[in-house]
N, C-alpha and C. Protein backbone atom coordinates (compact mmCIF):
# COMPACT_ATOMS: atom_id res chain seq x y z
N UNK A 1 150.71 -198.83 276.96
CA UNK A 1 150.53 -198.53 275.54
C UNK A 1 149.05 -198.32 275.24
N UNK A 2 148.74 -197.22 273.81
CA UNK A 2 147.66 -197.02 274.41
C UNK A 2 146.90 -198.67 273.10
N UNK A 3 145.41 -198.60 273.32
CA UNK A 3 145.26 -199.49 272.16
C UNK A 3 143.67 -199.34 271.56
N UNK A 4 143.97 -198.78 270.30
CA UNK A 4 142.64 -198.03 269.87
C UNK A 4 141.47 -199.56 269.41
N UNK A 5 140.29 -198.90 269.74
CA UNK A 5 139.52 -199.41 269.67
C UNK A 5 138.15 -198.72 268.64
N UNK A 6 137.48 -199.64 268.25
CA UNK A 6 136.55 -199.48 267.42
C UNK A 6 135.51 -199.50 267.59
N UNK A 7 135.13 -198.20 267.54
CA UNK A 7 133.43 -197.60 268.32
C UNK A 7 132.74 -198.21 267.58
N UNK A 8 131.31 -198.47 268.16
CA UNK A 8 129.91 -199.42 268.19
C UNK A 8 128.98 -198.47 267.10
N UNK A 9 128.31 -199.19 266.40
CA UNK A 9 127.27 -198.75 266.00
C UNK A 9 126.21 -197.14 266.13
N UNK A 10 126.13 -198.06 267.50
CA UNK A 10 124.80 -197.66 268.96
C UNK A 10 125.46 -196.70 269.40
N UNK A 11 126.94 -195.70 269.36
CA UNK A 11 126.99 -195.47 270.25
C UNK A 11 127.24 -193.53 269.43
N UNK A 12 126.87 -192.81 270.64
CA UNK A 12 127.15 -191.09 269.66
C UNK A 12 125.47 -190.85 269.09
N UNK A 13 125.67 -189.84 268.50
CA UNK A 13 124.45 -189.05 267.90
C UNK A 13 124.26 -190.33 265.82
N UNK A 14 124.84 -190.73 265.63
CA UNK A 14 125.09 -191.78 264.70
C UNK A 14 124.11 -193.27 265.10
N UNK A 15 124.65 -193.66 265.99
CA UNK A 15 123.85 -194.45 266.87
C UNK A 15 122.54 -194.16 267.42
N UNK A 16 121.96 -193.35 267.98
CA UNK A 16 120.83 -192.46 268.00
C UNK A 16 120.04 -192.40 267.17
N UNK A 17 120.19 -192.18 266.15
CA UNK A 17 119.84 -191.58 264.60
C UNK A 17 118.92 -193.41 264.26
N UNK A 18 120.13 -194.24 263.93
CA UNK A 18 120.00 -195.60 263.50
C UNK A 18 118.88 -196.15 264.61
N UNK A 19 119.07 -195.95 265.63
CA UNK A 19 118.19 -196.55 266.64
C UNK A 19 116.35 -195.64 266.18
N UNK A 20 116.39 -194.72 266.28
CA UNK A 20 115.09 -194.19 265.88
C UNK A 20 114.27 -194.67 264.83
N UNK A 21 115.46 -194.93 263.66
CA UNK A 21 115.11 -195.77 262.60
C UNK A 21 114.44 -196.76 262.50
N UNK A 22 115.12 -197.42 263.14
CA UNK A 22 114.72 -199.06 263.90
C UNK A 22 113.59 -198.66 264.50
N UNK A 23 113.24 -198.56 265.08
CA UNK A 23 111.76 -197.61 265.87
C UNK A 23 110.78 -197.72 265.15
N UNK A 24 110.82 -196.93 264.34
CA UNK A 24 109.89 -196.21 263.18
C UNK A 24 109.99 -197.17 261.98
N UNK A 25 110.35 -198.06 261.79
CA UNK A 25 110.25 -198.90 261.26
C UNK A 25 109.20 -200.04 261.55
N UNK A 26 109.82 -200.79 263.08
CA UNK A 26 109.28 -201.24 263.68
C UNK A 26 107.25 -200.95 264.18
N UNK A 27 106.84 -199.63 264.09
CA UNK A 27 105.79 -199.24 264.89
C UNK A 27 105.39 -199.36 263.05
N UNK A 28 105.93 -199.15 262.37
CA UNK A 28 104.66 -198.76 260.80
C UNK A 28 104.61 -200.46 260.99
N UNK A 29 105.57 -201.41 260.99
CA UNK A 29 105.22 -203.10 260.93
C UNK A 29 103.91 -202.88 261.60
N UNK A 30 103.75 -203.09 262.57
CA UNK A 30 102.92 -203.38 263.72
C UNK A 30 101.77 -202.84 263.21
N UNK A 31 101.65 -201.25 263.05
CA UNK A 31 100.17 -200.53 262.54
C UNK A 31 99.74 -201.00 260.95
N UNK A 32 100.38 -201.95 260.00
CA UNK A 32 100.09 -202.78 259.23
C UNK A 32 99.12 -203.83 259.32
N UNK A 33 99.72 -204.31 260.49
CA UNK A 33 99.51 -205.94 261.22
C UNK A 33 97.88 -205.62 262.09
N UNK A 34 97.71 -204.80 262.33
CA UNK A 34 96.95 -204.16 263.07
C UNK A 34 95.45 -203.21 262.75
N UNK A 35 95.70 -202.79 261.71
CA UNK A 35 94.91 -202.09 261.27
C UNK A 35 95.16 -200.82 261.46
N UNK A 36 96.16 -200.02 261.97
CA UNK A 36 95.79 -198.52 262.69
C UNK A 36 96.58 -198.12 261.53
N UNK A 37 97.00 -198.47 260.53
CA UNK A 37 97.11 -197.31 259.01
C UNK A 37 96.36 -196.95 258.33
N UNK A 38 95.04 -198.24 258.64
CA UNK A 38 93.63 -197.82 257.51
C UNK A 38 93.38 -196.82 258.20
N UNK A 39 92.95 -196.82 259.95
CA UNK A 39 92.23 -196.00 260.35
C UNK A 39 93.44 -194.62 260.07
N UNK A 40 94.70 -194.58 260.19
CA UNK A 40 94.84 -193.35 259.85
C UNK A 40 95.08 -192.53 258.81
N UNK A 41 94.99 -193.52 257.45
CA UNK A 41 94.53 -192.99 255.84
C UNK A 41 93.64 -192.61 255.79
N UNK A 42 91.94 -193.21 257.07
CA UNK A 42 91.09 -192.72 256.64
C UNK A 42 90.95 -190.94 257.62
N UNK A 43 91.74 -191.20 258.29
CA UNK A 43 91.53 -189.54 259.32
C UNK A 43 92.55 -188.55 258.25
N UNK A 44 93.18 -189.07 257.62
CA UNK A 44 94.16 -187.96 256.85
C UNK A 44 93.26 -187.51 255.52
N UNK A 45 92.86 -188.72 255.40
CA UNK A 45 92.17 -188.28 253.76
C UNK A 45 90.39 -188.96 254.12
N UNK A 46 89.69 -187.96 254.24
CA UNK A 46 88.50 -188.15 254.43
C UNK A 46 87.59 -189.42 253.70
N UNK A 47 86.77 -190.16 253.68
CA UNK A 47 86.15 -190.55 252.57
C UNK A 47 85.16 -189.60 251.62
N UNK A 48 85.25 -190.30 249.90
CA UNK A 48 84.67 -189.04 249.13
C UNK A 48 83.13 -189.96 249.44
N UNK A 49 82.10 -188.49 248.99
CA UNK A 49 80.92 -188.57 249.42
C UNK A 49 80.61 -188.22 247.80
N UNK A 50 79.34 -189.45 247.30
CA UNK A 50 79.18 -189.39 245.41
C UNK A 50 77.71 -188.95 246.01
N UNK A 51 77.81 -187.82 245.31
CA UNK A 51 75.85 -187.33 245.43
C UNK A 51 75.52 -187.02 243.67
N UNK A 52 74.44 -187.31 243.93
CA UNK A 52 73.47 -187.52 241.89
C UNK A 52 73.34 -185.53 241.58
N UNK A 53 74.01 -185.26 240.55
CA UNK A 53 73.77 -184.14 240.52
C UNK A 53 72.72 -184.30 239.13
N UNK A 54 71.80 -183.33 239.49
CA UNK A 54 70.64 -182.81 238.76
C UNK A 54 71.19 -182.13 236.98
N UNK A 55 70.47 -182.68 236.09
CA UNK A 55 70.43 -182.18 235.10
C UNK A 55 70.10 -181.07 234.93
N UNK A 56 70.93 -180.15 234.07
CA UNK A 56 70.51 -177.96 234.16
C UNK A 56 69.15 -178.56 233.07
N UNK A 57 68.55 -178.29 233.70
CA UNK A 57 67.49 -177.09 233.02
C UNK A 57 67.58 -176.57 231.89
N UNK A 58 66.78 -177.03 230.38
CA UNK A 58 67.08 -176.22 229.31
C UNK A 58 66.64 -175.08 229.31
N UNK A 59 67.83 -173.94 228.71
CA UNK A 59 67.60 -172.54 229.14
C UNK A 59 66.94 -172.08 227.29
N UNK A 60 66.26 -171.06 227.47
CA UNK A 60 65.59 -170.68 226.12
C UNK A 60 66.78 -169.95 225.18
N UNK A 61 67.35 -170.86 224.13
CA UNK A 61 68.25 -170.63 223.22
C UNK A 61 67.78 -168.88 223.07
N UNK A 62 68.49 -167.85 223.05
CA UNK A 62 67.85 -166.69 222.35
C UNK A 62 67.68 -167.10 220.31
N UNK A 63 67.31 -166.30 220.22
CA UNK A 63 66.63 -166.55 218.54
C UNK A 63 67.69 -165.84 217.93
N UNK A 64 67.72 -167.05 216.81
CA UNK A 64 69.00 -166.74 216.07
C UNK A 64 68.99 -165.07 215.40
N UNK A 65 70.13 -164.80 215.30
CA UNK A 65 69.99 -163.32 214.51
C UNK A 65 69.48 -163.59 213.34
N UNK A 66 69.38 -162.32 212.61
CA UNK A 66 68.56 -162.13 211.36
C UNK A 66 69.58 -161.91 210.36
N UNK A 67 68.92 -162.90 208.85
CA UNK A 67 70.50 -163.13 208.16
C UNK A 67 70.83 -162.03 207.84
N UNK A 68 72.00 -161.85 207.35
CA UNK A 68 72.79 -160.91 206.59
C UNK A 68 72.38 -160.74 204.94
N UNK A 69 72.04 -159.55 205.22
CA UNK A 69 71.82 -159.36 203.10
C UNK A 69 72.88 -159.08 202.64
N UNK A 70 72.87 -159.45 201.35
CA UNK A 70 74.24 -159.73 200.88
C UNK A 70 74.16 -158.36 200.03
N UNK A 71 75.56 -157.99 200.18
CA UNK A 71 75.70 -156.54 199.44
C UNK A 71 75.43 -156.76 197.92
N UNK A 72 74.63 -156.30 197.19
CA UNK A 72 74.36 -156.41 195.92
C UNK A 72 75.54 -155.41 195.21
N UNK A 73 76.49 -155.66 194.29
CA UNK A 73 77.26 -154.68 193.62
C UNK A 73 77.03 -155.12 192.44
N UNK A 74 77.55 -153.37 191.66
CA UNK A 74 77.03 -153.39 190.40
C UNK A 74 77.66 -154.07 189.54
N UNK A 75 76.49 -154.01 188.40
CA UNK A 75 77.99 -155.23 187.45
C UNK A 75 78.72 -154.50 186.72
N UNK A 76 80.11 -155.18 186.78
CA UNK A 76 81.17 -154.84 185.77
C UNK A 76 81.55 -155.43 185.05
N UNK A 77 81.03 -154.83 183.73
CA UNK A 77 81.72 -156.07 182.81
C UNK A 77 83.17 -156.67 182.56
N UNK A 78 83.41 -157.88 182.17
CA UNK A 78 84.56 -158.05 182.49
C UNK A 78 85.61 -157.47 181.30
N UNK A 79 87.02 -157.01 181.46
CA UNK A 79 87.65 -156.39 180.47
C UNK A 79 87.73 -157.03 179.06
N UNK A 80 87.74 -156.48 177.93
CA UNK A 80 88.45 -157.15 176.89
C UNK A 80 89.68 -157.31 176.33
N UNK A 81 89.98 -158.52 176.22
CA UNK A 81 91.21 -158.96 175.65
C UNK A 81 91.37 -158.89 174.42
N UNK A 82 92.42 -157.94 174.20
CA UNK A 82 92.51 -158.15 172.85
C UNK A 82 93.94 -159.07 172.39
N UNK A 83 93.97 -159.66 171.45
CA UNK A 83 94.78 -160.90 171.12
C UNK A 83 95.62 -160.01 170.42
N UNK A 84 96.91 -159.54 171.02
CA UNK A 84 98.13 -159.56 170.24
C UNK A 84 98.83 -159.98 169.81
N UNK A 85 99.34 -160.22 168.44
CA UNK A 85 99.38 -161.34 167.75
C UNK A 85 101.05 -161.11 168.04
N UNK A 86 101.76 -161.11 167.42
CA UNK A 86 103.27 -161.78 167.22
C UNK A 86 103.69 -161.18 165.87
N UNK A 87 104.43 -160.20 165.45
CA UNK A 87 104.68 -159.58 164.38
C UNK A 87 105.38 -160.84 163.30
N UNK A 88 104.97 -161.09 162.53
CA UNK A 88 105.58 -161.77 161.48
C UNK A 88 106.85 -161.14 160.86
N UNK A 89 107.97 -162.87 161.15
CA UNK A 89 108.61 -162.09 160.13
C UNK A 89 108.90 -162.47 159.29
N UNK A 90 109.80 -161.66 158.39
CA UNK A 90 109.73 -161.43 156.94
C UNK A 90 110.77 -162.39 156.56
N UNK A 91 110.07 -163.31 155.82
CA UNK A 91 111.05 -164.21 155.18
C UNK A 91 111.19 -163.93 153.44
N UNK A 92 112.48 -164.50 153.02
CA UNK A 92 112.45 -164.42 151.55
C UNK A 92 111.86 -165.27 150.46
N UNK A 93 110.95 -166.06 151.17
CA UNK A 93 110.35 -167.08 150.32
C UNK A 93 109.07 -166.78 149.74
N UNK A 94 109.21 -167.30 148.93
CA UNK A 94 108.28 -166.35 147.79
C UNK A 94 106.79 -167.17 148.01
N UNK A 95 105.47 -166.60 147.83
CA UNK A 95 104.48 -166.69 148.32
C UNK A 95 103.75 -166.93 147.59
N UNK A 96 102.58 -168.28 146.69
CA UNK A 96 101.91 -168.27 145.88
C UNK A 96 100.39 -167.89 146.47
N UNK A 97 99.97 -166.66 145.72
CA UNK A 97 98.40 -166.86 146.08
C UNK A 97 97.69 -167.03 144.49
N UNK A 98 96.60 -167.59 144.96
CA UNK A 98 95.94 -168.82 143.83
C UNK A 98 94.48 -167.59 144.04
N UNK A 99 94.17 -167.03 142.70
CA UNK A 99 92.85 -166.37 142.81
C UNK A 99 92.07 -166.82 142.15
N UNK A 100 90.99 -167.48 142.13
CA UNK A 100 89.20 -167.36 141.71
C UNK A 100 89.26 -166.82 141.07
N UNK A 101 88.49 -166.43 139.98
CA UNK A 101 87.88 -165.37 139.06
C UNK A 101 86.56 -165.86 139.17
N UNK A 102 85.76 -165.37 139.77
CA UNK A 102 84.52 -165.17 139.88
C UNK A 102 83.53 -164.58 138.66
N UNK A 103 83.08 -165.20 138.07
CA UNK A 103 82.32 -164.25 136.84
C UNK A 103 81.02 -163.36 138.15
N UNK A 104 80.84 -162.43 137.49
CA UNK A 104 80.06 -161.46 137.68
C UNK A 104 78.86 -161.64 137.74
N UNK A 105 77.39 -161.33 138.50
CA UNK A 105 76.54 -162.08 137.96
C UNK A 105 75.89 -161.67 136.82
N UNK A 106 75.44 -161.66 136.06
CA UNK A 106 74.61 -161.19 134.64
C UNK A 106 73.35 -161.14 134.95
N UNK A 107 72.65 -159.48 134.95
CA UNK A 107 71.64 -159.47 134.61
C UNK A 107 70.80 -160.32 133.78
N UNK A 108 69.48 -160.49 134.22
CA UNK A 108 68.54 -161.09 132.81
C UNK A 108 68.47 -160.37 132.22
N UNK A 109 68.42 -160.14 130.64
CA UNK A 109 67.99 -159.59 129.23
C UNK A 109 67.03 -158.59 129.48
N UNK A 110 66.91 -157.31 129.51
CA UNK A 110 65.66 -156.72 129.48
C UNK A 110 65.04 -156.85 127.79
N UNK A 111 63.77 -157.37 128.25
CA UNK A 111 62.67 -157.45 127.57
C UNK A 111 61.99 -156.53 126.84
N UNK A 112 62.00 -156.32 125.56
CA UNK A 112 61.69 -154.91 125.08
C UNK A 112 60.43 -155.81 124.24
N UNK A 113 58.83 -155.32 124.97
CA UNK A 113 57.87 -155.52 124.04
C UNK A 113 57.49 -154.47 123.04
N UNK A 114 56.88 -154.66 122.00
CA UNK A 114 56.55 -153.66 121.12
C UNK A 114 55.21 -153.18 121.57
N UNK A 115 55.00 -152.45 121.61
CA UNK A 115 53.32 -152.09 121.71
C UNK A 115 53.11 -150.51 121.00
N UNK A 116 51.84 -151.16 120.52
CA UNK A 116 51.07 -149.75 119.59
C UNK A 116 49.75 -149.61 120.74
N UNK A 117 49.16 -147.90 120.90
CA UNK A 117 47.84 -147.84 121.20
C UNK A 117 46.93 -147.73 120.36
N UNK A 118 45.71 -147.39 120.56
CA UNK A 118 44.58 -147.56 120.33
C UNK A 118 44.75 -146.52 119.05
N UNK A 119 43.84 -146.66 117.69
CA UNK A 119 43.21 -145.98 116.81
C UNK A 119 41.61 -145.83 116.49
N UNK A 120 41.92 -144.80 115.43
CA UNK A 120 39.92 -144.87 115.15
C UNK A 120 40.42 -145.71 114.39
N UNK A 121 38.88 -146.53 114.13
CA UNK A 121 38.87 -147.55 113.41
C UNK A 121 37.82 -146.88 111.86
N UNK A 122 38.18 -146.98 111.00
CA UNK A 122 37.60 -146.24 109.98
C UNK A 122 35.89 -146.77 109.49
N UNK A 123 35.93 -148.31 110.20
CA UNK A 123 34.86 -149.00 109.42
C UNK A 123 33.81 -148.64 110.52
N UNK A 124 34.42 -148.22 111.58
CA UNK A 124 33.44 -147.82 113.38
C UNK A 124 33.64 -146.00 113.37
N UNK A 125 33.50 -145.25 112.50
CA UNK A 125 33.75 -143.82 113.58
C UNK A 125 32.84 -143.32 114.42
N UNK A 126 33.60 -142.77 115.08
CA UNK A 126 33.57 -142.15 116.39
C UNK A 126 31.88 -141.50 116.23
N UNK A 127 31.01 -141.16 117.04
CA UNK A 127 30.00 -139.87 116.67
C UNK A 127 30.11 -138.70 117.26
N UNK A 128 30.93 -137.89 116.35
CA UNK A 128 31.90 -136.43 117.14
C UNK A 128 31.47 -135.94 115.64
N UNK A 129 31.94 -134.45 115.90
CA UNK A 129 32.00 -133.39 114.54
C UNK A 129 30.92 -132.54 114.14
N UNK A 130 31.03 -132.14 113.17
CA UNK A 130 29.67 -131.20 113.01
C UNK A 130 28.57 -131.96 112.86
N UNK A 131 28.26 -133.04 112.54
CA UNK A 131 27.39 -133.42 112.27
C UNK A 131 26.62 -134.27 113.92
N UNK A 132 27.45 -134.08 115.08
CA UNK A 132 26.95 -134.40 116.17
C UNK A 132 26.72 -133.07 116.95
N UNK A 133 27.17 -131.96 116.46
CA UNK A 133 27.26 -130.61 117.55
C UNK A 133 26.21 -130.51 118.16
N UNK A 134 26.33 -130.30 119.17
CA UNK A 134 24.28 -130.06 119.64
C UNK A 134 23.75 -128.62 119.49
N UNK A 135 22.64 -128.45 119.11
CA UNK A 135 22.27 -127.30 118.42
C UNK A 135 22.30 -126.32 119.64
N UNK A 136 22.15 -126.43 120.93
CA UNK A 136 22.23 -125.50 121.70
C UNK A 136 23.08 -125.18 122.21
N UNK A 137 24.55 -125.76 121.63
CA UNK A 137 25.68 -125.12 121.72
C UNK A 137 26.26 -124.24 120.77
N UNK A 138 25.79 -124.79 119.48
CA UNK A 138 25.72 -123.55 118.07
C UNK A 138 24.98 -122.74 118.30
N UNK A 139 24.10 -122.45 118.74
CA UNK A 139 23.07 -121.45 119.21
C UNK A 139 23.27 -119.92 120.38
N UNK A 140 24.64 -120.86 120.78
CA UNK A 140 25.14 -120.53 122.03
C UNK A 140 26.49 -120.55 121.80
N UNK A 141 26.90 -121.08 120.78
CA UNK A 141 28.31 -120.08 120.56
C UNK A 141 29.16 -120.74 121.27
N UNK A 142 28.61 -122.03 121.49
CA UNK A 142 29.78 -122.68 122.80
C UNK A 142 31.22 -123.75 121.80
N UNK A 143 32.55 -123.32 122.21
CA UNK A 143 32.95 -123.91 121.79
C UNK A 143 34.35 -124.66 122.59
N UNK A 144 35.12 -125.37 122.56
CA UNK A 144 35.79 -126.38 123.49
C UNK A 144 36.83 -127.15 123.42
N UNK A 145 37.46 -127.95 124.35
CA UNK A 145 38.23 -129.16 123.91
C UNK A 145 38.47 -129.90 125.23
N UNK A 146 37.40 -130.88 124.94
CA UNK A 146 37.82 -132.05 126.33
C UNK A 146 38.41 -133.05 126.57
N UNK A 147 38.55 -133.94 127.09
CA UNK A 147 39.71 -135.11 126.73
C UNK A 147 39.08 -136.02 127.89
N UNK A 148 38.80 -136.95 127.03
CA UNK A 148 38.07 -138.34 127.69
C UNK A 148 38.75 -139.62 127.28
N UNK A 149 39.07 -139.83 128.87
CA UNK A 149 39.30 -141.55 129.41
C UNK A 149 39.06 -142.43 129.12
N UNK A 150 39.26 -143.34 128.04
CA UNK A 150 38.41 -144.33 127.29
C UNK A 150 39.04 -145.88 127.80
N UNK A 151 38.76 -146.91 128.58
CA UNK A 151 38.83 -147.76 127.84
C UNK A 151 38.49 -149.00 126.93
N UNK A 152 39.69 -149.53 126.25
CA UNK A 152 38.95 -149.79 124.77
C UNK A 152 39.56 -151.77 125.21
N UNK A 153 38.80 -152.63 124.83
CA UNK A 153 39.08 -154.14 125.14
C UNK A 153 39.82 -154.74 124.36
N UNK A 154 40.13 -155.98 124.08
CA UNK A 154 40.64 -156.30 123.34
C UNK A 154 40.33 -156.73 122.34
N UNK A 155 38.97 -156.71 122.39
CA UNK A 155 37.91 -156.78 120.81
C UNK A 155 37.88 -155.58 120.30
N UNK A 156 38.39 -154.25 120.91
CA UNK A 156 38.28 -153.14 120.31
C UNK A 156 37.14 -151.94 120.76
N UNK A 157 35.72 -152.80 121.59
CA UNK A 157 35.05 -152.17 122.22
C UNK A 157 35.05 -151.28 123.12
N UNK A 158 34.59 -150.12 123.25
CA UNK A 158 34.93 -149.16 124.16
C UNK A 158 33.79 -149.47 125.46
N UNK A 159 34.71 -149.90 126.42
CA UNK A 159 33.67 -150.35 127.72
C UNK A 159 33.49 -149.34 129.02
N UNK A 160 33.90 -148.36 128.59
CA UNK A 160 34.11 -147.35 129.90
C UNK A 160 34.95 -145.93 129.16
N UNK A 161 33.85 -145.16 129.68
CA UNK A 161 34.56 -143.13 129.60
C UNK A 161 34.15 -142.82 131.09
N UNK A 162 35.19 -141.65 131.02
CA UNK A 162 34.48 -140.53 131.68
C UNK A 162 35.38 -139.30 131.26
N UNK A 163 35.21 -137.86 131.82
CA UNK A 163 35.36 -136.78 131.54
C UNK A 163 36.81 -136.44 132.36
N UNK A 164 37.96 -136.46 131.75
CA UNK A 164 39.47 -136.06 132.59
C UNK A 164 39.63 -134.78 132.26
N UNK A 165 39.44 -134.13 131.48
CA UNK A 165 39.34 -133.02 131.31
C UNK A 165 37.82 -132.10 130.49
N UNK A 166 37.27 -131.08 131.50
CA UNK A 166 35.83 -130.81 130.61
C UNK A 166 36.45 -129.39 129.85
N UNK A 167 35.64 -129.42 128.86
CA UNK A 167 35.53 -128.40 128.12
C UNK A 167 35.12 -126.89 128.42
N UNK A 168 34.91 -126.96 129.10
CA UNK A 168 34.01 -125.51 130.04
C UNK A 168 32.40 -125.55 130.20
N UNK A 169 32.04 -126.30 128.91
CA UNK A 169 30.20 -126.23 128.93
C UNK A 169 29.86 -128.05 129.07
N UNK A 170 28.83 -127.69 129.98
CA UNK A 170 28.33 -129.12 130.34
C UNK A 170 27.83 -130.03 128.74
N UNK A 171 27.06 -129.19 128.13
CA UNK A 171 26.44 -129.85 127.24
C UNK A 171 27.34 -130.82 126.08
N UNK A 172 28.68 -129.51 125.75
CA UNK A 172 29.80 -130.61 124.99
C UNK A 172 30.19 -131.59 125.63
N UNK A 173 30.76 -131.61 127.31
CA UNK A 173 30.96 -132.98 127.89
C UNK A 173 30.22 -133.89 127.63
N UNK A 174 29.06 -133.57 127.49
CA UNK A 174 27.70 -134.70 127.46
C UNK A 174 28.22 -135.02 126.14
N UNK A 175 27.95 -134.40 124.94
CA UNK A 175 28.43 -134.64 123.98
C UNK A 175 29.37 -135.74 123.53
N UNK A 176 30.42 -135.17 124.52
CA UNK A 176 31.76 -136.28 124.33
C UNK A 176 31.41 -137.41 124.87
N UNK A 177 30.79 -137.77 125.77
CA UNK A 177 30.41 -139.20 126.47
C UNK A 177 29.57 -139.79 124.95
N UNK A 178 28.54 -138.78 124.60
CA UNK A 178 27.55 -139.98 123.97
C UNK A 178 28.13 -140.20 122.79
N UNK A 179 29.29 -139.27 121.88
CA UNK A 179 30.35 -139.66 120.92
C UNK A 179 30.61 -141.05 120.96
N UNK A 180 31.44 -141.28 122.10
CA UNK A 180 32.32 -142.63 122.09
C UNK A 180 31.57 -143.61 122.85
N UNK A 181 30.42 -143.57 123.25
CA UNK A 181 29.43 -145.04 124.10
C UNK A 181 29.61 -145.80 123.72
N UNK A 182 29.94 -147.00 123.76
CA UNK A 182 29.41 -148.28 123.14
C UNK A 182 30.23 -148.37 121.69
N UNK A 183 31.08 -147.00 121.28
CA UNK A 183 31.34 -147.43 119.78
C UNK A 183 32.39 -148.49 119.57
N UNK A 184 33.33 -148.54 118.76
CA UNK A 184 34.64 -149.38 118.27
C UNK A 184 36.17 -148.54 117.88
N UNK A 185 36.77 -149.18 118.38
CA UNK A 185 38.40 -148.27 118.26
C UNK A 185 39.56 -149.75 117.79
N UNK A 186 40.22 -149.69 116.73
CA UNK A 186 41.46 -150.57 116.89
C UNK A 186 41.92 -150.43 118.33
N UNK A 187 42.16 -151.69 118.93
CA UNK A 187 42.72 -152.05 120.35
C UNK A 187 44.01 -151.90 120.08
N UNK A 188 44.62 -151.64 121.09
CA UNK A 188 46.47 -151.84 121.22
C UNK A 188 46.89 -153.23 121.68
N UNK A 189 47.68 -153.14 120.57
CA UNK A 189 48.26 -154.13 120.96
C UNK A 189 49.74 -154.78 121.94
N UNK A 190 50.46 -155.50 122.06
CA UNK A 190 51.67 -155.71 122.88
C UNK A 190 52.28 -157.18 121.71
N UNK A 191 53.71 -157.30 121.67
CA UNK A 191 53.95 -157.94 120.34
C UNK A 191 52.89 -158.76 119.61
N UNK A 192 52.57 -157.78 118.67
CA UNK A 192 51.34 -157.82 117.71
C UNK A 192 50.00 -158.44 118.44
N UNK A 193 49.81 -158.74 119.78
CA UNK A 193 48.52 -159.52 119.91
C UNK A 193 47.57 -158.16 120.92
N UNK A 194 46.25 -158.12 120.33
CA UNK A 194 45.23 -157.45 120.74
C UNK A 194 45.85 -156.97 122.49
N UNK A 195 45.65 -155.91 123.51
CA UNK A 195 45.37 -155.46 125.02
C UNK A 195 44.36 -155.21 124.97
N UNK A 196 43.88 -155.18 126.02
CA UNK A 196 42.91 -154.09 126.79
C UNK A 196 43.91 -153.04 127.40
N UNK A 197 43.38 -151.72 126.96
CA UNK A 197 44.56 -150.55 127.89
C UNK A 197 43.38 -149.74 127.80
N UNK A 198 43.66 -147.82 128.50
CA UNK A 198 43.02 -147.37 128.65
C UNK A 198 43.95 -146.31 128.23
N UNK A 199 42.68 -145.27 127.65
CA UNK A 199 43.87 -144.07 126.89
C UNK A 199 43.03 -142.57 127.31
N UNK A 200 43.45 -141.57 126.97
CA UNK A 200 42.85 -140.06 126.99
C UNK A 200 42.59 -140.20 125.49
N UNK A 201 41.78 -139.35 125.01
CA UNK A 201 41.48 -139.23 123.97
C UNK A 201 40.49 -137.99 124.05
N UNK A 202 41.53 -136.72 123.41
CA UNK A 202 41.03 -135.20 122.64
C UNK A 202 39.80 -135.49 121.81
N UNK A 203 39.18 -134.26 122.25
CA UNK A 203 37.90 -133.71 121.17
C UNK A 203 37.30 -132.68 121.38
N UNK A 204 37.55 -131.98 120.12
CA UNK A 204 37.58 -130.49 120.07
C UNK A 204 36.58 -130.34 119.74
N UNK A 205 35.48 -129.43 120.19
CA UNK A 205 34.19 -128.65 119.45
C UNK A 205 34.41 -127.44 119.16
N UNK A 206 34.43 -127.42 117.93
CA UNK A 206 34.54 -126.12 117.10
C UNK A 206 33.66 -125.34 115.80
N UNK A 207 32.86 -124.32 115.64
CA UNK A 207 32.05 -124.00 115.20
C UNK A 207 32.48 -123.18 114.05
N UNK A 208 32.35 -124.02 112.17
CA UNK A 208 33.24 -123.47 111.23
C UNK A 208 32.33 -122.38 110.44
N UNK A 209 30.82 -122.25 110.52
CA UNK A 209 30.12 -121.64 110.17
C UNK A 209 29.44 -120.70 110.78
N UNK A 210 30.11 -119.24 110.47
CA UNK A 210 30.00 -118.19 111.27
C UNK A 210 29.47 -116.85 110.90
């Protein structure tokens, strides 16, 4: 009869295998125990070598660029808004407006003074007329009408002539000045009280004996 039996470990390509194991197991123990793993960590992997490396050298920065100008643009003014309002609406309620009456303003009063000018004065006349003619204008046939600038003070004194209009001949102008020199005239007045004013005042030379 036959009678099966039960193969070993050790034995076949199985066995083989396991045995190598055992081996290689065995030889790393030993190269532990031994030292020959340092030496062959150090043949696999070299030792590192630390060397001082040198600081670079400062290199000459190049020079910064040159700034940027800034684009100048023109000005624009900014738009206007105009405020649109919101149409009102129309309600039926009735609306009081309340008005002022402002009076107007009123001129001041114009002022109406009275004033009279100047007269002859009857108790002062003038030295004009035939009885002043100068003989070398009767002689000469000269005859005229000038009108002199007088004015007269408020005492009535005549403080100033001259000639605004001449007569044509020098000698009657002269005439007319030395007429009214120094003489007296009623002054004008302004509501009833004495002026000083200044007036024209005519005078005719005329020759009645011919």
């Amino acid at each position: 009869m036959y009678k099966y039996e039960e193969p070993s470990l050790f034995s076949g390509r199985r066995g083989a295998a396991l045995i190598a194991v055992i081996v290689l197991h065995v030889v790393l123990v030993y190269g532990f125990y031994t030292g020959l793993a340092g030496k062959l960590v150090q043949k696999i992997i070299p030792p590192v070598e630390i060397a001082q490396i040198d600081k670079p050298k400062d290199v000459d920065k190049p020079p910064p660029p040159p700034p940027k100008l800034e684009e100048i643009k023109p000005f624009v003014p900014p738009p206007e808004f105009v405020d649109i309002q919101a149409p009102q609406q129309e309600t039926n309620a009735i609306s009081v407006i309340t008005r002022t009456n402002t009076p107007a303003p009123v001129a001041p009063p114009v002022v109406q003074h009275s004033r009279t000018s100047i007269r002859m004065d009857p108790k002062h006349p003038l030295r004009i007329g035939p009885d002043y003619y100068p003989d070398a204008s009767k002689r000469a046939n000269e005859e005229g009408r000038c009108i002199v600038k007088v004015t007269v003070s408020a005492e009535g004194r005549i403080s100033g002539e001259s000639i605004e209009q001449s007569s044509g001949f020098p000698r009657l102008d002269e005439a007319c000045l030395k007429g009214v020199h120094g003489q007296h005239m009623m002054p004008a007045t302004e509501d009833g009280k004495p002026v000083e004013t200044t007036a024209s005042l005519p005078i005719v030379w005329k020759l009645t004996d011919r």
